[in-house]
Protein backbone atom coordinates (compact mmCIF):
# COMPACT_ATOMS: atom_id res chain seq x y z
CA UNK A 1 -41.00 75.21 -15.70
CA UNK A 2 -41.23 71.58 -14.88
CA UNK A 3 -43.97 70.49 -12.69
CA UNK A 4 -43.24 68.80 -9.43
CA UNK A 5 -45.11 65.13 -8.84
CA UNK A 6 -46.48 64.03 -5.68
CA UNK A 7 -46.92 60.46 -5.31
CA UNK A 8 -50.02 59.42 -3.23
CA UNK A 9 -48.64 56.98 -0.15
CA UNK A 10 -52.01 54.43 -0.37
CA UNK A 11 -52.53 52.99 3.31
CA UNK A 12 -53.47 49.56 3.14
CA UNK A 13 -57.01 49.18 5.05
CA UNK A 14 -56.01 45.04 5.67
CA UNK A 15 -52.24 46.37 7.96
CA UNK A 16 -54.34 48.92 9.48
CA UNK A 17 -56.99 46.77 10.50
CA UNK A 18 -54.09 44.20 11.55
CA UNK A 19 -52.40 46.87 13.48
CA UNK A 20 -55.45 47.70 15.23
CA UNK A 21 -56.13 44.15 15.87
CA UNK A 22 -52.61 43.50 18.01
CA UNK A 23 -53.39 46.30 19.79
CA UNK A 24 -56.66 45.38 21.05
CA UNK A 25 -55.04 41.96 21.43
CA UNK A 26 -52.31 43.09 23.78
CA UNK A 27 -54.75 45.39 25.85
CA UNK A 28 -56.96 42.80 26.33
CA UNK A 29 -54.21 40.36 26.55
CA UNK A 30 -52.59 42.76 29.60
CA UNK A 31 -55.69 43.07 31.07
CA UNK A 32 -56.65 39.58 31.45
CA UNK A 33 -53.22 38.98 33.33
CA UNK A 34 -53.73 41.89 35.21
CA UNK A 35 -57.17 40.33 36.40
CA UNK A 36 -56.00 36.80 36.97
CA UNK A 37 -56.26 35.78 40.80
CA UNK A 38 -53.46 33.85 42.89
CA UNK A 39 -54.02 30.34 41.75
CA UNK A 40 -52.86 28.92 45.27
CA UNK A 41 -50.41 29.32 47.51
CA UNK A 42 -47.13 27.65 49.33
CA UNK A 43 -46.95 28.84 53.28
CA UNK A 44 -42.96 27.40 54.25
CA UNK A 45 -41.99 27.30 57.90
CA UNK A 46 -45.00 27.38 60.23
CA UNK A 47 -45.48 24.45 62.83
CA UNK A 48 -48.01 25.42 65.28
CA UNK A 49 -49.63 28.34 62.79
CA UNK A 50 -52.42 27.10 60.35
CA UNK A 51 -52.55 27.71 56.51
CA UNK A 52 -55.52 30.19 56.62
CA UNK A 53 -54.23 31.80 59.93
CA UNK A 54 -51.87 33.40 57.84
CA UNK A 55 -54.10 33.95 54.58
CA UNK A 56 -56.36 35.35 57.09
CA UNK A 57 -53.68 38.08 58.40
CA UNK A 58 -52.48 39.15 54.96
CA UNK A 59 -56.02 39.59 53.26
CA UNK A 60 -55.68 36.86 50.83
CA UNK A 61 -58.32 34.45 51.11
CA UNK A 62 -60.03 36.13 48.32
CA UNK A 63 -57.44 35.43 46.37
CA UNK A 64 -56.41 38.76 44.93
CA UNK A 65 -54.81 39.62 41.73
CA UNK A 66 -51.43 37.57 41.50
CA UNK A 67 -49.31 40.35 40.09
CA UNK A 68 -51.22 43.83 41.47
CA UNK A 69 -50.34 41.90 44.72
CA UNK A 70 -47.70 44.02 46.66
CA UNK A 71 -45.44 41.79 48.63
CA UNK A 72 -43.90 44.17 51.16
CA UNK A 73 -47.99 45.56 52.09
CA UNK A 74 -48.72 41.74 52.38
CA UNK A 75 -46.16 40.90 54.70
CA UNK A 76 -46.12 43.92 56.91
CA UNK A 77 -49.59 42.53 57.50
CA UNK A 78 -48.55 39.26 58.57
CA UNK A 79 -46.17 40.56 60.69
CA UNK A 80 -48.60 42.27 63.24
CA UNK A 81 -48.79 39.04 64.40
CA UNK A 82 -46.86 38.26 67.46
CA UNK A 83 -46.70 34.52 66.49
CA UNK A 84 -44.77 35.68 63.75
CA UNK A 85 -40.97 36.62 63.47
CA UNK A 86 -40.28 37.00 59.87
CA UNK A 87 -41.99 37.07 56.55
CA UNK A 88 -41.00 36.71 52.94
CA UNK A 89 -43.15 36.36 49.50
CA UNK A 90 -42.14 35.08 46.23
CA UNK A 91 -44.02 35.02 43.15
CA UNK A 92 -43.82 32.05 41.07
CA UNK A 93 -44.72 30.70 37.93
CA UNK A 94 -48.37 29.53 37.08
CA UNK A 95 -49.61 32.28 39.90
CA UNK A 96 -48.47 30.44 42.78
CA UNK A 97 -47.82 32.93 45.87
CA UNK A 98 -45.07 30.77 48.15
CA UNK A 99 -45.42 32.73 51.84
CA UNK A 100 -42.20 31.89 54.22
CA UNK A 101 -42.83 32.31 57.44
CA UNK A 102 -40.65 31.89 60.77
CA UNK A 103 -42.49 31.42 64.24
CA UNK A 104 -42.15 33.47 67.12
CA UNK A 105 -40.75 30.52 69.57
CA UNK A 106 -42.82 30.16 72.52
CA UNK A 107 -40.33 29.48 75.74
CA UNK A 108 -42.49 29.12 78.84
CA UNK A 109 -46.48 30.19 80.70
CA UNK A 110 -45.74 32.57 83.20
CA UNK A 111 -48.50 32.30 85.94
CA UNK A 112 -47.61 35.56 87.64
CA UNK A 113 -48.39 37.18 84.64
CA UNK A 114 -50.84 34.78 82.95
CA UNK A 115 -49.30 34.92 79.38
CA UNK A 116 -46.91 32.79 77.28
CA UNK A 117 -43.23 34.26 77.13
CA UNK A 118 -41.66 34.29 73.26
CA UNK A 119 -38.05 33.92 72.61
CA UNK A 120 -38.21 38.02 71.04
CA UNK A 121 -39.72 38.88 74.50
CA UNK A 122 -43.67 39.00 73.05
CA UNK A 123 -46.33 38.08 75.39
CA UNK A 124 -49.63 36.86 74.60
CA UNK A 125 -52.37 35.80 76.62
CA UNK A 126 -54.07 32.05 76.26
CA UNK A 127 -56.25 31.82 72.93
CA UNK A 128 -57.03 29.28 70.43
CA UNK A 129 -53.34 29.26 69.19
CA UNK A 130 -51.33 29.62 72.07
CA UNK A 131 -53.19 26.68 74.48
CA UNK A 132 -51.87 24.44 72.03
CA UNK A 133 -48.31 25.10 73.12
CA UNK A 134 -46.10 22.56 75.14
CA UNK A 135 -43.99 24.94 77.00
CA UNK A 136 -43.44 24.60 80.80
CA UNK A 137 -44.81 27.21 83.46
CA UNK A 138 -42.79 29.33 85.88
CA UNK A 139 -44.27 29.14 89.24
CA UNK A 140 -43.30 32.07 90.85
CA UNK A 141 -41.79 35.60 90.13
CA UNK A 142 -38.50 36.65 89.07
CA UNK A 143 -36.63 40.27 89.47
CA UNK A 144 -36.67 41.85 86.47
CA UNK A 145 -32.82 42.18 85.73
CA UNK A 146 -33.20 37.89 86.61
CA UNK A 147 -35.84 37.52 83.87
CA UNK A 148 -34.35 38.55 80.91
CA UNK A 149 -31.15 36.65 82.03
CA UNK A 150 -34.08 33.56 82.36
CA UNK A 151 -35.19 34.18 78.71
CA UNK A 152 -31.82 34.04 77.56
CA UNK A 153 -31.73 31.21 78.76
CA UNK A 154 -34.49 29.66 77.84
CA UNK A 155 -33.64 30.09 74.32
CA UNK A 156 -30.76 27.87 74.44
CA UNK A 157 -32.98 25.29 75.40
CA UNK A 158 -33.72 22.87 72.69
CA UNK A 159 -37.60 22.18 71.28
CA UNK A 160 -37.72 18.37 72.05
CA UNK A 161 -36.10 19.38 75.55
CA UNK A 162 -38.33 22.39 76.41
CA UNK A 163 -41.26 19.51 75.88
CA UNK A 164 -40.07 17.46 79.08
CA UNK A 165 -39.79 20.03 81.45
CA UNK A 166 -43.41 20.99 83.41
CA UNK A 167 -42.54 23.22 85.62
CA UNK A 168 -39.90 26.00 86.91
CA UNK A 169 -39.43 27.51 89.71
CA UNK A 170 -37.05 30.27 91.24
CA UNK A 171 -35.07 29.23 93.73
CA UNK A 172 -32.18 31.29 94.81
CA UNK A 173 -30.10 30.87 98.08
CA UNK A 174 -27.49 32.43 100.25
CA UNK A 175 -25.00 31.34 97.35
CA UNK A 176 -26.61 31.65 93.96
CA UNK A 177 -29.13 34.19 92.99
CA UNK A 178 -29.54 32.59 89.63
CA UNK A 179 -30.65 29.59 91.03
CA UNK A 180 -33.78 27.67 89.38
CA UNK A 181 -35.82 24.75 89.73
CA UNK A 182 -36.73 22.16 87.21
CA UNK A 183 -39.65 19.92 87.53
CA UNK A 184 -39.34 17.21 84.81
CA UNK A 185 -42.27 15.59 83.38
CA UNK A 186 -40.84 11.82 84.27
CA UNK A 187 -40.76 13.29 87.94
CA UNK A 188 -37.15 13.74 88.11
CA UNK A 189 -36.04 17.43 89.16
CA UNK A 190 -33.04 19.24 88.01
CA UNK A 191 -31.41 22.55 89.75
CA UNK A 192 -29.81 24.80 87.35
CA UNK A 193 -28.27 28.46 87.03
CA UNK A 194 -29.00 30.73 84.37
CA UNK A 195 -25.24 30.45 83.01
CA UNK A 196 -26.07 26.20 82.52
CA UNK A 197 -28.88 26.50 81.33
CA UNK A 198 -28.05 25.00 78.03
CA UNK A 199 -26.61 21.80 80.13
CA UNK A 200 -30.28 20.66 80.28
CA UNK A 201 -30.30 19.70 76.61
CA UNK A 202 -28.24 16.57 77.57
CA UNK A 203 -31.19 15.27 80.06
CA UNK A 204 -31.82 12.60 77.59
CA UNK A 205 -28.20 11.05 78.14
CA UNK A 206 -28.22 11.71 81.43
CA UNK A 207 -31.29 10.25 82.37
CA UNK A 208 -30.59 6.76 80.69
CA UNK A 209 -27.73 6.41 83.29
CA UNK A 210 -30.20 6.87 86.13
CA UNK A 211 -31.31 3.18 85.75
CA UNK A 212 -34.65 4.51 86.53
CA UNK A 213 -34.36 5.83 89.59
CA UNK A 214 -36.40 9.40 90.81
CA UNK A 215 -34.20 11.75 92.23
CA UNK A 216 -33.18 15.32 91.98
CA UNK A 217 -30.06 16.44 89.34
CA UNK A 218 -27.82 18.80 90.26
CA UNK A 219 -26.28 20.70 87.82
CA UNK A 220 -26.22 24.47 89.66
CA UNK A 221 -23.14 23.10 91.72
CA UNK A 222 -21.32 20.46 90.52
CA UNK A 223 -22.81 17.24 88.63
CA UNK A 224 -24.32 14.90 90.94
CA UNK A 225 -27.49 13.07 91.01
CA UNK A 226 -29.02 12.34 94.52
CA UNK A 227 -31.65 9.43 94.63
CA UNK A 228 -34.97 10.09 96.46
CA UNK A 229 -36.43 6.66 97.69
């Protein structure tokens, strides 16, 4: 009977030991990434909001861990803001964490409630942020089913417009119940009705026709200007 061989497979200590050495490589290798902290960041969109306001709301001024960082968790933070309207976070190369932000747009102080009116219907009182707005104030008080028509309105109303206006006030009469008030910062005064209120954004051209005279604008009825001497 013939006898059966078995050949002896020799492992080779030096590919073990390489073996063993790419894996400790790549663990440590993983790890190290793992580890490695935001390496700065990229906030897109703000104009009244500070850099660190925002790092501040989503917990990152410690720079956490660039890719343990969960971008959803981070922005659902930032969004408890009500200065804030929308959030989005990319990750990009060399650890750089670019934030994109879009402002809640502040439309107007209401002194009958003592807080500045957003264009999403937020309200916050005055605070570090918010007494740095350039918005005007409304005088006086406004029905209800009148003030959301008066946001509405106000959001048609254009940033570098909004700026020029001081005051509002409500002023129906026997005719109009939509009826408002505009004090202008150059002392000019404009009456409007919630369904113009987007004709204020031509002030500017209007005003260089007035050949600098003070007067009151109407543009609730009609478009006449009547000169106060």
């Amino acid at each position: 009977m013939a006898k059966k061989i078995v050949k002896k497979t020799k492992i080779k200590i030096v590919n073990l030991l390489l073996v063993l050495l790419v894996l400790v490589g790549l663990f440590f290798g993983v790890s190290y990434c793992l580890k490695q902290p935001i390496h700065g960041f990229l906030i897109k969109g703000t104009s009244y909001l500070k850099d660190d306001y925002i790092l501040e709301l989503g917990d990152l001024k410690e720079y956490p861990a660039f890719l343990l960082l969960d971008k959803g968790k981070t922005c659902k933070k930032i969004l408890k803001s009500p200065y804030i309207d929308s959030c989005k976070i990319h990750k990009k190369w060399d650890f750089l964490l670019e934030i994109d932000v879009e402002e809640n747009k502040p439309l107007f102080f209401d002194t009958s409630k003592n807080k500045y009116v957003f264009h999403l219907k937020e309200q916050v009182g005055e605070d570090a942020i918010s007494s740095e707005f350039r918005v005007p104030r409304l005088l006086n008080y406004v029905p209800d089913k009148k003030y959301k028509k008066f946001i509405a309105g106000m959001e048609k109303v254009e940033d570098n417009t909004l700026s020029k206006i001081s005051d509002i006030e409500y002023q129906p009469n026997e005719y109009d119940k939509d009826r408002f008030l505009l004090y202008m910062d150059d002392g000019n005064m404009v009456y409007l009705t919630l369904t113009k209120f987007k004709m204020i954004n031509h002030y500017t051209e209007v005003y260089s026709q007035l050949e600098g005279h003070k007067g009151i604008l109407y543009l609730d009825s009609g478009n006449h200007f009547k000169i106060m001497e």
